[in-house]
N, C-alpha and C. Protein backbone atom coordinates (compact mmCIF):
# COMPACT_ATOMS: atom_id res chain seq x y z
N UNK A 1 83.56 66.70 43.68
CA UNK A 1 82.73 65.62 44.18
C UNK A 1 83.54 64.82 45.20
N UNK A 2 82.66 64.37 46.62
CA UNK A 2 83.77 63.37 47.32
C UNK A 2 83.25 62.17 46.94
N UNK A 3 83.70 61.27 47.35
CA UNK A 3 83.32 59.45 46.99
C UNK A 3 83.81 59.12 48.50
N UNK A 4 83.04 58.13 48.65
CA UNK A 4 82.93 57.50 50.21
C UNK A 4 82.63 56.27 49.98
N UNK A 5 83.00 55.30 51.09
CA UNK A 5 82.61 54.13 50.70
C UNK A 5 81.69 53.40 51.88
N UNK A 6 80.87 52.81 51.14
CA UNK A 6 79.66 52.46 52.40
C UNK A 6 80.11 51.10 53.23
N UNK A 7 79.52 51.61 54.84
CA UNK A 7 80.05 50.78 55.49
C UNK A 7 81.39 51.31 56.35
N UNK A 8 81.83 52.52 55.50
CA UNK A 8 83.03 53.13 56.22
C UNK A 8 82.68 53.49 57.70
N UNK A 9 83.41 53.68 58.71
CA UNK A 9 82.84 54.42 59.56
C UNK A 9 84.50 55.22 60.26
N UNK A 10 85.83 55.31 59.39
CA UNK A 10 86.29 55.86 60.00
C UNK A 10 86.73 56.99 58.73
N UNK A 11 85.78 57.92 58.26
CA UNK A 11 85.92 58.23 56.83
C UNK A 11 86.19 60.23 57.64
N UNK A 12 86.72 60.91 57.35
CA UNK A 12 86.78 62.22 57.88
C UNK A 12 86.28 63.23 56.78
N UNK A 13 85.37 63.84 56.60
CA UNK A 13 85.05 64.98 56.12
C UNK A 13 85.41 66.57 56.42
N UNK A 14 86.34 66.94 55.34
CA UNK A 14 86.93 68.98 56.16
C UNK A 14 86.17 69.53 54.92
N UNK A 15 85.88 70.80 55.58
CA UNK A 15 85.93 71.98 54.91
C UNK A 15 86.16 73.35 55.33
N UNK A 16 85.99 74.21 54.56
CA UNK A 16 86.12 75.19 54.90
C UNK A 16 84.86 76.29 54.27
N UNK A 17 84.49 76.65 55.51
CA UNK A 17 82.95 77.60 54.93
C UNK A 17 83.47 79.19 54.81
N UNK A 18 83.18 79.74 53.58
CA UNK A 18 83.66 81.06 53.16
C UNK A 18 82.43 81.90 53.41
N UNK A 19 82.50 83.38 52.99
CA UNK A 19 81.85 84.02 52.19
C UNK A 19 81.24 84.26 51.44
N UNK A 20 79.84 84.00 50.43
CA UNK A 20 79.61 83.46 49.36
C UNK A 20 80.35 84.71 48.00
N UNK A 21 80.18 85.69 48.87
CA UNK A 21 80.48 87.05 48.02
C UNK A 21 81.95 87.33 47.87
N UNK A 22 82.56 87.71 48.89
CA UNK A 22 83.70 87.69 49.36
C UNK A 22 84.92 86.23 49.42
N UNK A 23 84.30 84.99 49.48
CA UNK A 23 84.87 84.08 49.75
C UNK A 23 85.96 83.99 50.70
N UNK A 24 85.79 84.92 51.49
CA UNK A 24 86.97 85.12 52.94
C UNK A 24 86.52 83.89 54.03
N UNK A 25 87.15 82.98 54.64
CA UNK A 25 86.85 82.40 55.26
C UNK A 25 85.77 83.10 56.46
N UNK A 26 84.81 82.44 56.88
CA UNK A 26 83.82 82.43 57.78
C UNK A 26 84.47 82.67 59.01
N UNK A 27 84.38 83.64 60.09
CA UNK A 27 84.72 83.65 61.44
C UNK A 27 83.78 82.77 62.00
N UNK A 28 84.07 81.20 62.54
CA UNK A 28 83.03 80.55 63.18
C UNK A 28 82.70 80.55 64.84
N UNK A 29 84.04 81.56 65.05
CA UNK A 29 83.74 81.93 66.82
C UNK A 29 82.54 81.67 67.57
N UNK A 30 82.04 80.68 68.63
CA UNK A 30 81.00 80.66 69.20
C UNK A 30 79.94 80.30 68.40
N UNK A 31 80.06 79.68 67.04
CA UNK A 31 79.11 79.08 66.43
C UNK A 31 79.13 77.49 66.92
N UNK A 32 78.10 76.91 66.05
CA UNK A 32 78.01 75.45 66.39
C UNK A 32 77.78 75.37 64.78
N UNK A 33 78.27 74.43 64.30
CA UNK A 33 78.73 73.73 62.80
C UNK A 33 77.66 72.34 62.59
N UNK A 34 76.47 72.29 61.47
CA UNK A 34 76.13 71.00 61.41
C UNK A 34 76.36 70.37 59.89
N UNK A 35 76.85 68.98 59.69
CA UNK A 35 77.24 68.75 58.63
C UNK A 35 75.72 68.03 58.33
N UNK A 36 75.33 68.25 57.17
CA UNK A 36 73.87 67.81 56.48
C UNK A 36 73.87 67.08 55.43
N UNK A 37 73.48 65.65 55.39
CA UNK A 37 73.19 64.90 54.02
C UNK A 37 72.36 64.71 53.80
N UNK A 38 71.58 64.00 52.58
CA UNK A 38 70.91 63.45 52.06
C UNK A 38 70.78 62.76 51.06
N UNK A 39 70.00 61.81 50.62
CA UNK A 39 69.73 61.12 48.97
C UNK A 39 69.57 62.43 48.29
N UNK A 40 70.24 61.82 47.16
CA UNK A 40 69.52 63.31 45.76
C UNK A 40 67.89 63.33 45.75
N UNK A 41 67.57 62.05 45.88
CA UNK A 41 66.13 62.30 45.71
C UNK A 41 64.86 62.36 46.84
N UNK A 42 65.79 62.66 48.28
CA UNK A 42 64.71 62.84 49.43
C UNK A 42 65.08 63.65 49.93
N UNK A 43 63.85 64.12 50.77
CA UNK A 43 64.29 65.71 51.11
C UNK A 43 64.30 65.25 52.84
N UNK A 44 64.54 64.20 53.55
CA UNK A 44 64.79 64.00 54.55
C UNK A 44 66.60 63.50 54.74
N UNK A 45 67.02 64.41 55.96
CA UNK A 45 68.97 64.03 55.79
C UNK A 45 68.92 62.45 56.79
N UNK A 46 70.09 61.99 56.16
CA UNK A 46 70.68 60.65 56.32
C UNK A 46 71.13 61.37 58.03
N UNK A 47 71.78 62.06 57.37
CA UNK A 47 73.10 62.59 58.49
C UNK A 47 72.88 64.06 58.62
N UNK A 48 72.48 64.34 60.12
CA UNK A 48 72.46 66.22 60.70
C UNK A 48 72.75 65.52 61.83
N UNK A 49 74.37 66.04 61.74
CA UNK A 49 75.35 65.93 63.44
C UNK A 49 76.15 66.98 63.01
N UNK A 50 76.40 67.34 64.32
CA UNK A 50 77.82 68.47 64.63
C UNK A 50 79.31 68.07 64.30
N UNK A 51 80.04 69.20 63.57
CA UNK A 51 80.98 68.91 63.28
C UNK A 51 82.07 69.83 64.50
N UNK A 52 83.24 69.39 64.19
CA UNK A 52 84.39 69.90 65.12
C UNK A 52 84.85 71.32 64.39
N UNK A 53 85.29 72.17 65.06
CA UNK A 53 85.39 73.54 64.28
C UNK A 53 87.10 73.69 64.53
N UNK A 54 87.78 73.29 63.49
CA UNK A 54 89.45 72.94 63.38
C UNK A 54 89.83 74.62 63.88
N UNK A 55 89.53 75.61 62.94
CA UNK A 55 90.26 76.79 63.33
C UNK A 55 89.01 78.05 63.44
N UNK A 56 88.14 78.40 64.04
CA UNK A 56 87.19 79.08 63.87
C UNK A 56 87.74 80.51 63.07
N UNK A 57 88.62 80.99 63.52
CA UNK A 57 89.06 82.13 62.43
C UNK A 57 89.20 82.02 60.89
N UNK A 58 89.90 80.77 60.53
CA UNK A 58 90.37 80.06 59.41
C UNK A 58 88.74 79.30 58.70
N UNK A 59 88.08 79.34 59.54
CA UNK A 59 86.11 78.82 58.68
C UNK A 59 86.26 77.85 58.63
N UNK A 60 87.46 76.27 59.29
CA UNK A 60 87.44 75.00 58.95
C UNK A 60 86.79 74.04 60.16
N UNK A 61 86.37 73.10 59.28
CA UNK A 61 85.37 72.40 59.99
C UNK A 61 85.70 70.81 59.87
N UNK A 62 85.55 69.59 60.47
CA UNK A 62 85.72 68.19 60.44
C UNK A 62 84.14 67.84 60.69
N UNK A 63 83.88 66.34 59.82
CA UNK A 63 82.53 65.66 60.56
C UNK A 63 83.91 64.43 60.15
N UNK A 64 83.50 63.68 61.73
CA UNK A 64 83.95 62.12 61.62
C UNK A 64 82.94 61.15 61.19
N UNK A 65 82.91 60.70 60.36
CA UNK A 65 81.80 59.70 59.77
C UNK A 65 81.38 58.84 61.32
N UNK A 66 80.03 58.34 61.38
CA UNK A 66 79.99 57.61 62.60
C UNK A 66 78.88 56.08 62.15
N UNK A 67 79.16 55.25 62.84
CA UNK A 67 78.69 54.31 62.39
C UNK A 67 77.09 54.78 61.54
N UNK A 68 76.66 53.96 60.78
CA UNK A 68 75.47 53.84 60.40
C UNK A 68 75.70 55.08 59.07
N UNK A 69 76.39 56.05 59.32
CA UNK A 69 76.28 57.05 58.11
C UNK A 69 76.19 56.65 57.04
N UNK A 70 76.70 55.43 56.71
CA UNK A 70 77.56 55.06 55.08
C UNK A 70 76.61 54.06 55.10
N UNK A 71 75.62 53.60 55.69
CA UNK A 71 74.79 52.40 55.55
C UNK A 71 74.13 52.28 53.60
N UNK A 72 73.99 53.02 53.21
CA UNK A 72 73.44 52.90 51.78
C UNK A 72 74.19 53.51 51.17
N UNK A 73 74.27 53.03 49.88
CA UNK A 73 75.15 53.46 48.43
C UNK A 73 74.27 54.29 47.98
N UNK A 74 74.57 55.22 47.13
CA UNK A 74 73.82 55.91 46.22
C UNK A 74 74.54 57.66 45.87
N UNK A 75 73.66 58.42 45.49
CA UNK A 75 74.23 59.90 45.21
C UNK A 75 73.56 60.78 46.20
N UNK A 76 74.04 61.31 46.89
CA UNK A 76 74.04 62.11 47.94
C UNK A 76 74.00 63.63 47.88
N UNK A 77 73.30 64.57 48.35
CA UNK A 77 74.11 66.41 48.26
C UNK A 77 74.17 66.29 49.76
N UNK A 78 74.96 67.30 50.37
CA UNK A 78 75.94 67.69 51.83
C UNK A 78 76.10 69.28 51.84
N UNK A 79 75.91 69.73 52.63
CA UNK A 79 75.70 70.89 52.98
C UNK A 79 76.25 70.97 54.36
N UNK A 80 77.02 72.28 55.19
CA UNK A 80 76.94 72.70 56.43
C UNK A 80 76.07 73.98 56.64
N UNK A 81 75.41 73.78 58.04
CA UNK A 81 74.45 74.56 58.45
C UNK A 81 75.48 75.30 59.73
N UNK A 82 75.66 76.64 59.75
CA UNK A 82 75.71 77.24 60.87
C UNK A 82 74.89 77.90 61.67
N UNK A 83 75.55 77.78 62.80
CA UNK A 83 74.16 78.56 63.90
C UNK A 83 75.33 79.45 64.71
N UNK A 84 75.13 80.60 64.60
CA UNK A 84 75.99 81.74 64.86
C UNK A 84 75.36 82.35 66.38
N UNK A 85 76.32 82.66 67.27
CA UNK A 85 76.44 82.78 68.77
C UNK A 85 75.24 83.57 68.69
N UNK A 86 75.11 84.74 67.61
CA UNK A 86 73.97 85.95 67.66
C UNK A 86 72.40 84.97 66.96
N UNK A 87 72.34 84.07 66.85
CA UNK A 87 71.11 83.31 67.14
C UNK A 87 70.80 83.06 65.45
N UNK A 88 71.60 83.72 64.60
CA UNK A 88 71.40 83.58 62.96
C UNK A 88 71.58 82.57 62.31
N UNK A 89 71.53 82.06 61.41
CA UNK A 89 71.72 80.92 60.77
C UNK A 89 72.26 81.00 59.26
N UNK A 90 73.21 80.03 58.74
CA UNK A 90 73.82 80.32 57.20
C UNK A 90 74.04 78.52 57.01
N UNK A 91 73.26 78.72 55.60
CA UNK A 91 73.29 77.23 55.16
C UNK A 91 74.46 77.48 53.75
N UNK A 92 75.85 76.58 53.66
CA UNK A 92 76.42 76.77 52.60
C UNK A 92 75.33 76.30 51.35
N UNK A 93 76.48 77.01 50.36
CA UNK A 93 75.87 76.73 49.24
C UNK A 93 76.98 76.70 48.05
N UNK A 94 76.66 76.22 47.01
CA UNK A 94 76.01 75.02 46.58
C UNK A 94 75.79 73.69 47.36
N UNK A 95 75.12 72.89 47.10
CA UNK A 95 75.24 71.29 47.53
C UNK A 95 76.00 70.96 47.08
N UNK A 96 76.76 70.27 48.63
CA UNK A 96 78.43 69.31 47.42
C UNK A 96 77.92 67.86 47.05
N UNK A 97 78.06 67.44 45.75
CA UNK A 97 77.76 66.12 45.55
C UNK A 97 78.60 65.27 46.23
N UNK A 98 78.00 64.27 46.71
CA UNK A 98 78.85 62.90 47.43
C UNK A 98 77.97 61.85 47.14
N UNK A 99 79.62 60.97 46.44
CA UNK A 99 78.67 59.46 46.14
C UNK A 99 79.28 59.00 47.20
N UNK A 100 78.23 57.81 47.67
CA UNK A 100 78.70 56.89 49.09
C UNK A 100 78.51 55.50 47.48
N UNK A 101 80.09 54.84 47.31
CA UNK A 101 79.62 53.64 46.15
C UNK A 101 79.89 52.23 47.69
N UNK A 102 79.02 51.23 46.55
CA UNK A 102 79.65 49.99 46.90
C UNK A 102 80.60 49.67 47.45
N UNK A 103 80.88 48.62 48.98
CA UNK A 103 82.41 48.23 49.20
C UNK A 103 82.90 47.06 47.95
C-alpha cells in the first residue's frame, strides 16, 4: 500500500510494470505510460496523466504528483495504462491501494 498526503504536490510515484505471467520487466520502448487513480468507490479517475519512462528496457516508470492531485483524503486504487508504439494497450494489474490521509 502507498500513503500520500493530501495537499502534497511534490510527492513522486515509481514503478515498475512486469509481465503478469513471466514477471520480466515490460520493454516500454516507444510506449506512452499513463498513471490512473481513483476513489475506491467511483469509477471516474482523480488523476489520468503521463508518466516519465525512467528506463524503458528496465519497465520503470515516475508520475510527479501535480498540484490538485492530493486535493481529497480518502482510499484510492492506481493503476498504469500502457499504450504500446504497435497501437495495443495493457492495463496493470492488480489495483495498488493508495491512501491519500489527512495533513
Amino acid at each position: 500500500m502507498t500513503t500520500l498526503v493530501q495537499g502534497d504536490t511534490a510527492s513522486v510515484l515509481n514503478g515498475t510494470i512486469t509481465d503478469e505471467i513471466t514477471s520480466a520487466p515490460l520493454d516500454l520502448t516507444g510506449a506512452t505510460v499513463f498513471f490512473q487513480m481513483r476513489k475506491s468507490d467511483d469509477k471516474r479517475y482523480t488523476i489520468n496523466a503521463t508518466c516519465s519512462i525512467v528506463s524503458p528496457t528496465a519497465g520503470t516508470v515516475r508520475y510527479l504528483v501535480a498540484a490538485n492531485d492530493l486535493n481529497t483524503a480518502g482510499e484510492y486504487q492506481a493503476q498504469f495504462e500502457v499504450h504500446f508504439a504497435d497501437t495495443t494497450i495493457l492495463t496493470t494489474a492488480p489495483l495498488i491501494p493508495v491512501t491519500v490521509r489527512r495533513q
